[in-house]
Structure formats: structure tokens, C-alpha cells
PDB file of N, CA and C in Angstrom:
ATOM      1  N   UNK A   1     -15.197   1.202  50.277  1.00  0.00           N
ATOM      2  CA  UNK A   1     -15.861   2.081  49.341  1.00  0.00           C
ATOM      3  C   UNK A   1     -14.843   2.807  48.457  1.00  0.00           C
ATOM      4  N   UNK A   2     -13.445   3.020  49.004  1.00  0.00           N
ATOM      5  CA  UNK A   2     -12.510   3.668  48.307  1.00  0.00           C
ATOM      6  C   UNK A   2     -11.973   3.021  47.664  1.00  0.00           C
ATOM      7  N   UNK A   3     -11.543   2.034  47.429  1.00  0.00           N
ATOM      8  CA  UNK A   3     -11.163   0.481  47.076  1.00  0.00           C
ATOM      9  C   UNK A   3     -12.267   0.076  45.920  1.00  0.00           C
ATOM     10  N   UNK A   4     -13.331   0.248  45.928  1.00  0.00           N
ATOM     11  CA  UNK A   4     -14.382  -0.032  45.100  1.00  0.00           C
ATOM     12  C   UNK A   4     -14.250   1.288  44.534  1.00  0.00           C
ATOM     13  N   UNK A   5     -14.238   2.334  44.253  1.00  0.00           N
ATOM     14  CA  UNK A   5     -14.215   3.563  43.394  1.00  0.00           C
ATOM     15  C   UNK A   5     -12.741   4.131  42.374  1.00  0.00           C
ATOM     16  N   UNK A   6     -11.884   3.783  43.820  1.00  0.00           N
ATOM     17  CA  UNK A   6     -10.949   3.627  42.734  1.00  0.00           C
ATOM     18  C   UNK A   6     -10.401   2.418  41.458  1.00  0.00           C
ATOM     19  N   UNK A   7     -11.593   1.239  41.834  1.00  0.00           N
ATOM     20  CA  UNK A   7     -11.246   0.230  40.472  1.00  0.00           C
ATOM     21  C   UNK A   7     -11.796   0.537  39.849  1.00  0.00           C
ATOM     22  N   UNK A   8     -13.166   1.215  40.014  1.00  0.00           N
ATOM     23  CA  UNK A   8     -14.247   1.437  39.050  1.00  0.00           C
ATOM     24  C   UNK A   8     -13.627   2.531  37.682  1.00  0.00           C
ATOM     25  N   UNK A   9     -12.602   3.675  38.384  1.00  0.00           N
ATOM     26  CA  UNK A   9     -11.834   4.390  37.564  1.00  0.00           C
ATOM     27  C   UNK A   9     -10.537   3.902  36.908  1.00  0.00           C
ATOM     28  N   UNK A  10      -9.884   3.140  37.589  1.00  0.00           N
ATOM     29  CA  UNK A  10      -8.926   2.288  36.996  1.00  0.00           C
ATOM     30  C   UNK A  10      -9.160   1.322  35.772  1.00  0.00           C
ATOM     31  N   UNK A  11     -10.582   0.582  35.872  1.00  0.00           N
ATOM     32  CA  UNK A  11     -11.045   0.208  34.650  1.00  0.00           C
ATOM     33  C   UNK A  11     -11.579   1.191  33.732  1.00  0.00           C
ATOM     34  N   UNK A  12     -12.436   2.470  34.304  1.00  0.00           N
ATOM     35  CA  UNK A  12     -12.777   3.131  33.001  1.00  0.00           C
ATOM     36  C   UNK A  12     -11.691   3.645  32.185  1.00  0.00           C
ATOM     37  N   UNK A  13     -10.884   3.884  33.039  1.00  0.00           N
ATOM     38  CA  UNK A  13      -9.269   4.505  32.335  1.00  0.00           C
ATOM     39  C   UNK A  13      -8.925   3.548  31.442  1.00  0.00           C
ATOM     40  N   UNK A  14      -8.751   2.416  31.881  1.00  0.00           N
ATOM     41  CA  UNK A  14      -8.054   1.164  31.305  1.00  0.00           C
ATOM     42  C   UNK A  14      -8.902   1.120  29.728  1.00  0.00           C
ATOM     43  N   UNK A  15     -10.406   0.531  29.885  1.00  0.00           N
ATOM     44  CA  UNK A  15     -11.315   0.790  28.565  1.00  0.00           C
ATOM     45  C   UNK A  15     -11.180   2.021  27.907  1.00  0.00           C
ATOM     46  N   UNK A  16     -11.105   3.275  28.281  1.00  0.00           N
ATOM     47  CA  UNK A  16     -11.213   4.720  27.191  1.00  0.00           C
ATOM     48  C   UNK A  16      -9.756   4.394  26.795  1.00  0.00           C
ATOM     49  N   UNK A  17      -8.583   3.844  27.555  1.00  0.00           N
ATOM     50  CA  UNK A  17      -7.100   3.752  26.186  1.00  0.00           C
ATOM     51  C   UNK A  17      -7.188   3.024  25.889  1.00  0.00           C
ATOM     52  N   UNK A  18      -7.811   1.520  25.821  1.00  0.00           N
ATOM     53  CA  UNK A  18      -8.040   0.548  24.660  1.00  0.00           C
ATOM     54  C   UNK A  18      -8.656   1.148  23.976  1.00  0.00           C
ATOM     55  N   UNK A  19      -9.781   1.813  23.914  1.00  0.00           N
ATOM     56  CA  UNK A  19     -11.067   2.084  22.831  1.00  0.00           C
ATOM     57  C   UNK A  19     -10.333   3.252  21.809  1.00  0.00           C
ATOM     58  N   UNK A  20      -9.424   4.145  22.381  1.00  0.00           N
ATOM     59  CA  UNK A  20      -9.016   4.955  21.840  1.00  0.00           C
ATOM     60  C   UNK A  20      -7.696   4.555  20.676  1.00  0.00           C
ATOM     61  N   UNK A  21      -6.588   3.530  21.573  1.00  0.00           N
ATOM     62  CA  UNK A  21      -5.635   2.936  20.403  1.00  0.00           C
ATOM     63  C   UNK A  21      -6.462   1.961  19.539  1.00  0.00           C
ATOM     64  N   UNK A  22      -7.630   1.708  19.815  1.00  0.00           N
ATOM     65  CA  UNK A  22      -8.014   0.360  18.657  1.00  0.00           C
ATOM     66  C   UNK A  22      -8.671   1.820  17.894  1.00  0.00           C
ATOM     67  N   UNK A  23      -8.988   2.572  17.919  1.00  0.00           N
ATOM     68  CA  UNK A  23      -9.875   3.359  16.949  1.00  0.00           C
ATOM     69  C   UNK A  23      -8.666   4.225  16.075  1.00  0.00           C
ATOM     70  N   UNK A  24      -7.474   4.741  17.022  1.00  0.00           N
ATOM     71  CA  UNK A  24      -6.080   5.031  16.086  1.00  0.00           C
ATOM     72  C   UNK A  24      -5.924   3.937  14.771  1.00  0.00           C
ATOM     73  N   UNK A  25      -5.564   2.512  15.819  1.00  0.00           N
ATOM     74  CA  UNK A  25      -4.868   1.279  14.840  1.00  0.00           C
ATOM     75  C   UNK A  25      -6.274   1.632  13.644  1.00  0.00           C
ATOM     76  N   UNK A  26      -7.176   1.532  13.603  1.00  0.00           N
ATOM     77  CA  UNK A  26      -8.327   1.600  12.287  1.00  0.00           C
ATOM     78  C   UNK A  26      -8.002   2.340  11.412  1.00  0.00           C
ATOM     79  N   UNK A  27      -7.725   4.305  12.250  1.00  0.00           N
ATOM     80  CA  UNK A  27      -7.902   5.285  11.389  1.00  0.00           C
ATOM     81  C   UNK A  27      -6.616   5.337  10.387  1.00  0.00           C
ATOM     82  N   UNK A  28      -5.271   4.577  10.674  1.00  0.00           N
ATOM     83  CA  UNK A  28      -4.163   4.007  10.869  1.00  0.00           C
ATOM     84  C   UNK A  28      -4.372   3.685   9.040  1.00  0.00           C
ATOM     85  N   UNK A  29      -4.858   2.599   9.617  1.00  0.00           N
ATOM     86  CA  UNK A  29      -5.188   2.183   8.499  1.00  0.00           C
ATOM     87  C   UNK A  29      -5.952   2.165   7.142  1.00  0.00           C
ATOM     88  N   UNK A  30      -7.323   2.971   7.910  1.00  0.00           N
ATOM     89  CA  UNK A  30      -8.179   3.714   6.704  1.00  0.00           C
ATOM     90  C   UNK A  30      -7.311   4.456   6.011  1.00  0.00           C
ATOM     91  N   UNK A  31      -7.063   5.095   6.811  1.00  0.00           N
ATOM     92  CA  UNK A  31      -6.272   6.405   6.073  1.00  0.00           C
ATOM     93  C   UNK A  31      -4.991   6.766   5.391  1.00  0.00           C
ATOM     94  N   UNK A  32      -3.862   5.448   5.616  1.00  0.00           N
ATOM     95  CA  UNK A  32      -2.620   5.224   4.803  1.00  0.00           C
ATOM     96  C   UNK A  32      -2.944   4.419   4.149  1.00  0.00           C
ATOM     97  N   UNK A  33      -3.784   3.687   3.794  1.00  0.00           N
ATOM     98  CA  UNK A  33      -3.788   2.535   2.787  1.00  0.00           C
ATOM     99  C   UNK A  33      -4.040   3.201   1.556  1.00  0.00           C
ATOM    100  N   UNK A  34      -3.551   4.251   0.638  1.00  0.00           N
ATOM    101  CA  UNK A  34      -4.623   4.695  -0.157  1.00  0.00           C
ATOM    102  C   UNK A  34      -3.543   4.459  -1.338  1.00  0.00           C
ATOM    103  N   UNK A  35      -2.357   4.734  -1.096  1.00  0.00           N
ATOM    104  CA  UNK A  35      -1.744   3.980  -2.259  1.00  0.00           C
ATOM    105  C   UNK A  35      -1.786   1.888  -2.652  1.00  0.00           C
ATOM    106  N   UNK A  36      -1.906   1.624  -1.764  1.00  0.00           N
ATOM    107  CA  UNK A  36      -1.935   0.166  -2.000  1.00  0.00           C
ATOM    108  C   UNK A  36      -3.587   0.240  -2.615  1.00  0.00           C
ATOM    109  N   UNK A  37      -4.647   0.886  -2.407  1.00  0.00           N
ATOM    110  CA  UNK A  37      -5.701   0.541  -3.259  1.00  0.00           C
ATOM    111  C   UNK A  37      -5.351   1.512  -4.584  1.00  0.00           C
ATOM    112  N   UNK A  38      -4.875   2.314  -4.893  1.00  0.00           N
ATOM    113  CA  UNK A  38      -4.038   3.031  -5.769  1.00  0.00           C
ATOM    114  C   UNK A  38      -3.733   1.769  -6.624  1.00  0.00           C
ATOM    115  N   UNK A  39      -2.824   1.113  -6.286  1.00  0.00           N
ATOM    116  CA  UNK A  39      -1.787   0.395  -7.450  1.00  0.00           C
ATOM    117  C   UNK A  39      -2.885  -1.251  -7.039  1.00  0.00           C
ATOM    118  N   UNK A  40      -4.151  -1.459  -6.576  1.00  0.00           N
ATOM    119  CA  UNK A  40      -4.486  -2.252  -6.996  1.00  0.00           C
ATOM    120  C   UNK A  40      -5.728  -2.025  -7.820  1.00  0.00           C
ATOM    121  N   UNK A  41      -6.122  -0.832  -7.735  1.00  0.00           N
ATOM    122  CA  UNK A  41      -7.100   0.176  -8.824  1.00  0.00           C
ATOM    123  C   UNK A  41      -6.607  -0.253  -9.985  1.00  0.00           C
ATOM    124  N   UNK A  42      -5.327  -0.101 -10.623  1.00  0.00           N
ATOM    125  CA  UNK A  42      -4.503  -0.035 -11.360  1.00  0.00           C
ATOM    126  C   UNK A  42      -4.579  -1.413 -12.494  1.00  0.00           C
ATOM    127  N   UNK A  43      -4.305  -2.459 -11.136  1.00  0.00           N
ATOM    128  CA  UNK A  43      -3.847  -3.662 -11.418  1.00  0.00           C
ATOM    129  C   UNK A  43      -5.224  -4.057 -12.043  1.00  0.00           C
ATOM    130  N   UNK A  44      -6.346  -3.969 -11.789  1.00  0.00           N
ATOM    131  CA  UNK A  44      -7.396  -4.018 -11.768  1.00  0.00           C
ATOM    132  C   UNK A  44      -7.681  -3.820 -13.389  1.00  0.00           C
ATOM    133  N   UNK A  45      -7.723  -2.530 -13.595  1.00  0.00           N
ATOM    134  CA  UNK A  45      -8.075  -1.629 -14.585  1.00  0.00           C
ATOM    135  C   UNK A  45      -7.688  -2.789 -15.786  1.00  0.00           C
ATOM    136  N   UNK A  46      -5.818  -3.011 -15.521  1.00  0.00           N
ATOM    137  CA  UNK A  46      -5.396  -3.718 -16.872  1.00  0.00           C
ATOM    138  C   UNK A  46      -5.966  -5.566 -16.812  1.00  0.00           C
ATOM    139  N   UNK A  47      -6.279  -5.811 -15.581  1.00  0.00           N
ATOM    140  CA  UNK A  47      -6.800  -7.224 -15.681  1.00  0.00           C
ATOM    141  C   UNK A  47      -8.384  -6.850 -16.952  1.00  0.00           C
ATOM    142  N   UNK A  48      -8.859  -6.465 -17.011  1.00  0.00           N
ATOM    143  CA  UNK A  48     -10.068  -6.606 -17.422  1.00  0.00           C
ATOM    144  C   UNK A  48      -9.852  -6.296 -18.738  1.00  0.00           C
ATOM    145  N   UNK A  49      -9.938  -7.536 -19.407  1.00  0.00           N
ATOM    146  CA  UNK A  49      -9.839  -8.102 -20.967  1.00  0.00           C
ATOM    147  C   UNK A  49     -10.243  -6.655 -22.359  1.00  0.00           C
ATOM    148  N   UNK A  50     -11.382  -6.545 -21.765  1.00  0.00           N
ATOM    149  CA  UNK A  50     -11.657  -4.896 -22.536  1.00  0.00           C
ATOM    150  C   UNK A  50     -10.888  -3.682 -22.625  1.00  0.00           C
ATOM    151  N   UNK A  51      -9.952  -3.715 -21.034  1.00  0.00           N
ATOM    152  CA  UNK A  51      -9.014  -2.397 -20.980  1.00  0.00           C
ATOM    153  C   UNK A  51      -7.609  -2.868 -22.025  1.00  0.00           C
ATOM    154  N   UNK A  52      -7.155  -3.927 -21.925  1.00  0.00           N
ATOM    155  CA  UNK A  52      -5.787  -4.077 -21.994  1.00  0.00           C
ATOM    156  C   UNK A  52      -5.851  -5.695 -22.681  1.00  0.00           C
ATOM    157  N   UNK A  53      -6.155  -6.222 -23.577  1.00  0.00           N
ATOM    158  CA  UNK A  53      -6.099  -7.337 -24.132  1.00  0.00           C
ATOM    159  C   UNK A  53      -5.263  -7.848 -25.108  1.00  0.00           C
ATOM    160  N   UNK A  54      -4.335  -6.654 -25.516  1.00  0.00           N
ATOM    161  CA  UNK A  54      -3.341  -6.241 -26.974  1.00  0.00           C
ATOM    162  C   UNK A  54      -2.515  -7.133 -26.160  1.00  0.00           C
ATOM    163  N   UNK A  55      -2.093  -9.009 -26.622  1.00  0.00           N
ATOM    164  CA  UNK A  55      -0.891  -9.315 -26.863  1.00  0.00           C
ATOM    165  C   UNK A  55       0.256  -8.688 -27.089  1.00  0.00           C
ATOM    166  N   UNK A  56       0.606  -8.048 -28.154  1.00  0.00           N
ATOM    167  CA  UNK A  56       1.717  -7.763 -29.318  1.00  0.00           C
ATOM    168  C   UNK A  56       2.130  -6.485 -28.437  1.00  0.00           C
ATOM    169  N   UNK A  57       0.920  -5.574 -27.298  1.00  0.00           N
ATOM    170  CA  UNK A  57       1.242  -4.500 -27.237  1.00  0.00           C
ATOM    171  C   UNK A  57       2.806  -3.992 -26.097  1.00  0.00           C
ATOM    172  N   UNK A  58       2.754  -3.102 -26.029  1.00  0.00           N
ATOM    173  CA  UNK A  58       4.188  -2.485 -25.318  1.00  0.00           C
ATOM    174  C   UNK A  58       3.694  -2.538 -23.726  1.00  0.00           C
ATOM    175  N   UNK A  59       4.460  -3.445 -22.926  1.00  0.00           N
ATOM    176  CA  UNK A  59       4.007  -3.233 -21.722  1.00  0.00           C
ATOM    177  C   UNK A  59       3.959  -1.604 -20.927  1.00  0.00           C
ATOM    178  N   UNK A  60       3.031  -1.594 -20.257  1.00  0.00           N
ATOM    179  CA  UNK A  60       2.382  -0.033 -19.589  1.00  0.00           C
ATOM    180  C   UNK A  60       3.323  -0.133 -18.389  1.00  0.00           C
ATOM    181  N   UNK A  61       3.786   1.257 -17.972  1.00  0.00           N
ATOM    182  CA  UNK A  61       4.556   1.537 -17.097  1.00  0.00           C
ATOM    183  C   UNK A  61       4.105   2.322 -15.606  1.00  0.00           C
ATOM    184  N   UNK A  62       3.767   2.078 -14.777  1.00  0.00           N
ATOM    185  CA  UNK A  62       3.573   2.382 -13.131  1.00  0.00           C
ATOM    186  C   UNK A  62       4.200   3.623 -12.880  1.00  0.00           C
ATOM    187  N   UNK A  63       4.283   4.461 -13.264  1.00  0.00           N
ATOM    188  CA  UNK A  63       5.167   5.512 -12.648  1.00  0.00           C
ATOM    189  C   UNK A  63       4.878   5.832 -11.212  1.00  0.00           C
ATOM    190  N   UNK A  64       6.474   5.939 -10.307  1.00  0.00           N
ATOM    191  CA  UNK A  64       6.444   6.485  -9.269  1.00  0.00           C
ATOM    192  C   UNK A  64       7.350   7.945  -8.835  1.00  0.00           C
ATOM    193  N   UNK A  65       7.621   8.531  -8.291  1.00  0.00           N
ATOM    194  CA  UNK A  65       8.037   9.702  -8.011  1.00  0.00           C
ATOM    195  C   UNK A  65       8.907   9.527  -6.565  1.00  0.00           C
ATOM    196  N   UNK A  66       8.866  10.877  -6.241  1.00  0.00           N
ATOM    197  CA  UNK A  66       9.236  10.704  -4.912  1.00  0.00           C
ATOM    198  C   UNK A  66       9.192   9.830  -3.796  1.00  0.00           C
ATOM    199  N   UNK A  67       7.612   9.269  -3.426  1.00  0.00           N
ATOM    200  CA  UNK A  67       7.346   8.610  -2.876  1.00  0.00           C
ATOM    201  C   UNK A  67       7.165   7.093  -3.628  1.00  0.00           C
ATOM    202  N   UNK A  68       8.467   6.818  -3.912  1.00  0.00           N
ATOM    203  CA  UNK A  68       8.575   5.474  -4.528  1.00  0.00           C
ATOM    204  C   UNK A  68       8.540   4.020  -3.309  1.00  0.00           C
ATOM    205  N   UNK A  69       8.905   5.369  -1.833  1.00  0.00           N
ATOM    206  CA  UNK A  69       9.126   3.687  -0.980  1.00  0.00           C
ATOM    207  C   UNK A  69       7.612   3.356  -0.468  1.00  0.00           C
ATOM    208  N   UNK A  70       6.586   4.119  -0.905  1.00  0.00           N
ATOM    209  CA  UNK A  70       5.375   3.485  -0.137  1.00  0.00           C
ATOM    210  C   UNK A  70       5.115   2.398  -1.570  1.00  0.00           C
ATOM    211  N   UNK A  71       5.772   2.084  -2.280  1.00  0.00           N
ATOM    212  CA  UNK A  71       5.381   1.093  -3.043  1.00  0.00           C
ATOM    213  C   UNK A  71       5.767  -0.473  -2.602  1.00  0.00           C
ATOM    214  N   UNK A  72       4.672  -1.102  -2.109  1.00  0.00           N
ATOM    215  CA  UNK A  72       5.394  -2.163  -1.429  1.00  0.00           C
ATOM    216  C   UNK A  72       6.147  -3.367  -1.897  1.00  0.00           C
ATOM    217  N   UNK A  73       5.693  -3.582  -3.139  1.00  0.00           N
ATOM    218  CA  UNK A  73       5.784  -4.528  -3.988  1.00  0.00           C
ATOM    219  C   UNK A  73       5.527  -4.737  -5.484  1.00  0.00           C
ATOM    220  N   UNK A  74       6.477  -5.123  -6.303  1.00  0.00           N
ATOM    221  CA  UNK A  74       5.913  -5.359  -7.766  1.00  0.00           C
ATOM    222  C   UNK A  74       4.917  -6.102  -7.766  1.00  0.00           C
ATOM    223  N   UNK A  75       4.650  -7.179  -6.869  1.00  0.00           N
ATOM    224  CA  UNK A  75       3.952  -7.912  -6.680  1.00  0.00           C
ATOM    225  C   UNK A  75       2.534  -8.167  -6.658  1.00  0.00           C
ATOM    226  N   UNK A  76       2.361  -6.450  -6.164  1.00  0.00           N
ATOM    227  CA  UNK A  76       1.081  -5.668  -6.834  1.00  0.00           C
ATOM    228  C   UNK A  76       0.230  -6.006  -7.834  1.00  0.00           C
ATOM    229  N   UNK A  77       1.219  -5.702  -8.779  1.00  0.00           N
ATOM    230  CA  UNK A  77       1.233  -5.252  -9.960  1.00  0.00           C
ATOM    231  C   UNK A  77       1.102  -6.614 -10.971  1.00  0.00           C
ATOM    232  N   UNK A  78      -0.050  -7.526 -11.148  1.00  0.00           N
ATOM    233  CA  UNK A  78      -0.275  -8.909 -11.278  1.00  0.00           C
ATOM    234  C   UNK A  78      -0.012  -8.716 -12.722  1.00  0.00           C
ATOM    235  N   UNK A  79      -0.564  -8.284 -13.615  1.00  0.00           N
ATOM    236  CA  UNK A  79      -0.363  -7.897 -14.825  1.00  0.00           C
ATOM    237  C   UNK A  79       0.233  -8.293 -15.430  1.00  0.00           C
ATOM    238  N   UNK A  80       0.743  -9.154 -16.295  1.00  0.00           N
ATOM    239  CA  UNK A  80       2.225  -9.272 -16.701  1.00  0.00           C
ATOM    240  C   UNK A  80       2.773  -8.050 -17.627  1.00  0.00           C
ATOM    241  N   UNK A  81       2.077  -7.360 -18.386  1.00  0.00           N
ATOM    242  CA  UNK A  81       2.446  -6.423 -19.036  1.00  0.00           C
ATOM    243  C   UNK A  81       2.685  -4.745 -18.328  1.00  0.00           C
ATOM    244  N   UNK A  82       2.489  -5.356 -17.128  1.00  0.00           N
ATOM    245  CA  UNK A  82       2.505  -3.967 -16.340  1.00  0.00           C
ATOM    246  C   UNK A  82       4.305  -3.585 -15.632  1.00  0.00           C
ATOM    247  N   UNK A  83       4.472  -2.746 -15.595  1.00  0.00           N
ATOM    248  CA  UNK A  83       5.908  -2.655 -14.953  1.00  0.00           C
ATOM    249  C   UNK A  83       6.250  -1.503 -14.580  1.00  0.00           C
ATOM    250  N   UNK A  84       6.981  -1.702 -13.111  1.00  0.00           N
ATOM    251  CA  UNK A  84       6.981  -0.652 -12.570  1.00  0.00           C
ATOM    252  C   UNK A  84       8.151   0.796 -12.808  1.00  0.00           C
ATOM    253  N   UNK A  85       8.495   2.101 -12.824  1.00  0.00           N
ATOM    254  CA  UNK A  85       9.039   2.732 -13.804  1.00  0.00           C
ATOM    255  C   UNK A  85       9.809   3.772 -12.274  1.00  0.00           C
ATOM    256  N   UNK A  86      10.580   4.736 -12.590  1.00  0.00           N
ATOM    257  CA  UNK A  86      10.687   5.474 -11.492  1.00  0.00           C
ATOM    258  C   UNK A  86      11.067   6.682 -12.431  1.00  0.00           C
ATOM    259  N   UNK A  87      10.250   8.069 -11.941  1.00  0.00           N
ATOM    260  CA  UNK A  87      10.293   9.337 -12.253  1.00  0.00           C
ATOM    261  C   UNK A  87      11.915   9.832 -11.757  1.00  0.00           C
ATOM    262  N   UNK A  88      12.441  10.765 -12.366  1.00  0.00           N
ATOM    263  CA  UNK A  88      14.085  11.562 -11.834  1.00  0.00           C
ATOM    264  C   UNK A  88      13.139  12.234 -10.515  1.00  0.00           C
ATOM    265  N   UNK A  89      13.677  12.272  -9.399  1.00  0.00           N
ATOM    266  CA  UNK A  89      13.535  13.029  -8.174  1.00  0.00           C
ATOM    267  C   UNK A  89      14.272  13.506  -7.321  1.00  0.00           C
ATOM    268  N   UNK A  90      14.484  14.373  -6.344  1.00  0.00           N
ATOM    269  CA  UNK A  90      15.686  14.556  -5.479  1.00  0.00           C
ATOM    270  C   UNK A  90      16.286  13.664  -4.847  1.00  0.00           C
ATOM    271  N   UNK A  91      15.764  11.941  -4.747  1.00  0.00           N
ATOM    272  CA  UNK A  91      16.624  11.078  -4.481  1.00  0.00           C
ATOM    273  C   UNK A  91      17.998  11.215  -4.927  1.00  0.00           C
ATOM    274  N   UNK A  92      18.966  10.896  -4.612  1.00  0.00           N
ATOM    275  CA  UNK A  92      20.213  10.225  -5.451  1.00  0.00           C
ATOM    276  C   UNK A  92      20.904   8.761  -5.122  1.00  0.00           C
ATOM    277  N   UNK A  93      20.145   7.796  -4.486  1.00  0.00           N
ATOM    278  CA  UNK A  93      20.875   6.649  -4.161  1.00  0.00           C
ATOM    279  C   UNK A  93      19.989   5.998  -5.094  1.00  0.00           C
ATOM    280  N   UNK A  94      20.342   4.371  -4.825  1.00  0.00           N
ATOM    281  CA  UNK A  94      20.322   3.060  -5.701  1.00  0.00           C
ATOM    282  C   UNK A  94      18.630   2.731  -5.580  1.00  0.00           C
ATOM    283  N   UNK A  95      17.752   2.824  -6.104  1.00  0.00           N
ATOM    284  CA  UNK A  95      16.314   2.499  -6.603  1.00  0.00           C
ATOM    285  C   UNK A  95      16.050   0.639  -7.025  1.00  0.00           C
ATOM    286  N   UNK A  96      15.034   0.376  -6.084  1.00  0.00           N
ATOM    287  CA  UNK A  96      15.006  -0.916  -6.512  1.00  0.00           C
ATOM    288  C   UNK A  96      14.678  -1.513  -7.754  1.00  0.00           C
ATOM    289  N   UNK A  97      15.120  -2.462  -8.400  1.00  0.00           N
ATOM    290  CA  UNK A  97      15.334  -2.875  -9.609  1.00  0.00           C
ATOM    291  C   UNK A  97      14.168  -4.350  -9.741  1.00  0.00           C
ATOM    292  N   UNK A  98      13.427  -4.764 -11.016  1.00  0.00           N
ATOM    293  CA  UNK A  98      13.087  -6.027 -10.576  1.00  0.00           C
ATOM    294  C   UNK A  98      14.313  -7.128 -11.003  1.00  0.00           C
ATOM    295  N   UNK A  99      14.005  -8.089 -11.034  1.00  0.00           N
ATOM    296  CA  UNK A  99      14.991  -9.514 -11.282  1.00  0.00           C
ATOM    297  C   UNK A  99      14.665  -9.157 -13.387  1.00  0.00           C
ATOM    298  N   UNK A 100      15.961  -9.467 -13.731  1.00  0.00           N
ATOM    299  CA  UNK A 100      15.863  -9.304 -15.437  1.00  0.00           C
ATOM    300  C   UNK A 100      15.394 -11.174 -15.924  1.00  0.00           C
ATOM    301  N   UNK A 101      14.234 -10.998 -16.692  1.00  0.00           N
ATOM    302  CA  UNK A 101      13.925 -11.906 -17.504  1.00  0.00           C
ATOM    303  C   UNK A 101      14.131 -12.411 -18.471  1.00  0.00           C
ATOM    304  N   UNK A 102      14.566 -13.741 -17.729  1.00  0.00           N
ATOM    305  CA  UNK A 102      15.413 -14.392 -18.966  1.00  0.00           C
ATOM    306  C   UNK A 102      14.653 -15.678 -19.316  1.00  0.00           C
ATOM    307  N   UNK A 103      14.581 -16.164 -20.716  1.00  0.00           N
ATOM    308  CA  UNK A 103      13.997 -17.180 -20.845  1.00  0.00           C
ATOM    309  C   UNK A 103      14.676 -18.340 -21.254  1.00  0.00           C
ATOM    310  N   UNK A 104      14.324 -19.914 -20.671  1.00  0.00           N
ATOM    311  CA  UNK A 104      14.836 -21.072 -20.340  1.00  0.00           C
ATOM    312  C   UNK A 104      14.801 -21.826 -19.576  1.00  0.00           C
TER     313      UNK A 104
END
């Protein structure tokens, strides 16, 4: 009977910390993702022919700030006229750069 009561708690234990880290890993994620729908809001906005259709025009710039490293990727940023920019901040080291375009 003791043997049978104490598994019965050993599994409820076991289920309430699964149930509890899978509901973290979610909130995890609800809740930091908000720049990546941020810069695909973005990406979005200039895909659609009505917002942004000017050939000839000056590509639009992404500004980031401080929090430049939650930017994960230019890659984002599908656009071709879109490009990513970095604000002066209390950083002082080397800021990632994209590859320079060259044609040929």
C-alpha cells in the first residue's frame, strides 16, 4: 500500500514538472518572439505592391538601437529595398555588417 502511494505521488510530481516546463517552453516563446514578428510586420508592410512599389525609389532603412542583437537576421528582411541600419548607442565594439554588392 506504501509502495502503491508513493508511485502514485512520484508520478503526480513527475506530470505537474512536465506540465509546468512545457507551459514555461510556450510562454517562452509567446512572449519573446515579439521582435521577430516586429521585423516580419515590417517585411510584410513593404512586400505589398501598394505600400512600396517605387522602382527608382531610395531603399528604406530598419533601424535598430541598442538592442540590435535580438535581430536575428537580414534575412528577415526579404525586401530587396529594405536594409538594415544601426542607431549610435552605448555599444562601442564592431556591429554586424551585410556582404557589399557587387555586380557580375
Amino acid at each position: 500500500n506504501r509502495r502503491t502511494l508513493g508511485g502514485v505521488f512520484l508520478h503526480a510530481g513527475l506530470t505537474l514538472s512536465a506540465l509546468l516546463s512545457a507551459s514555461r517552453c510556450i510562454a517562452m516563446v509567446q512572449n519573446y518572439a515579439a521582435p521577430l514578428r516586429a521585423y516580419t510586420t515590417v517585411s510584410d508592410v513593404f512586400s505589398d505592391p501598394r505600400n512600396f512599389n517605387n522602382n527608382k525609389a531610395a531603399p528604406a532603412h530598419v533601424c535598430v538601437g541598442k538592442e540590435w542583437y535580438r535581430f536575428p537576421s537580414h534575412y528577415l528582411l526579404e525586401h530587396p529595398k529594405l536594409r538594415l541600419a544601426y542607431l549610435k548607442s552605448g555599444f562601442g565594439g564592431q556591429l554586424p555588417q551585410p556582404f557589399l554588392e557587387v555586380e557580375g
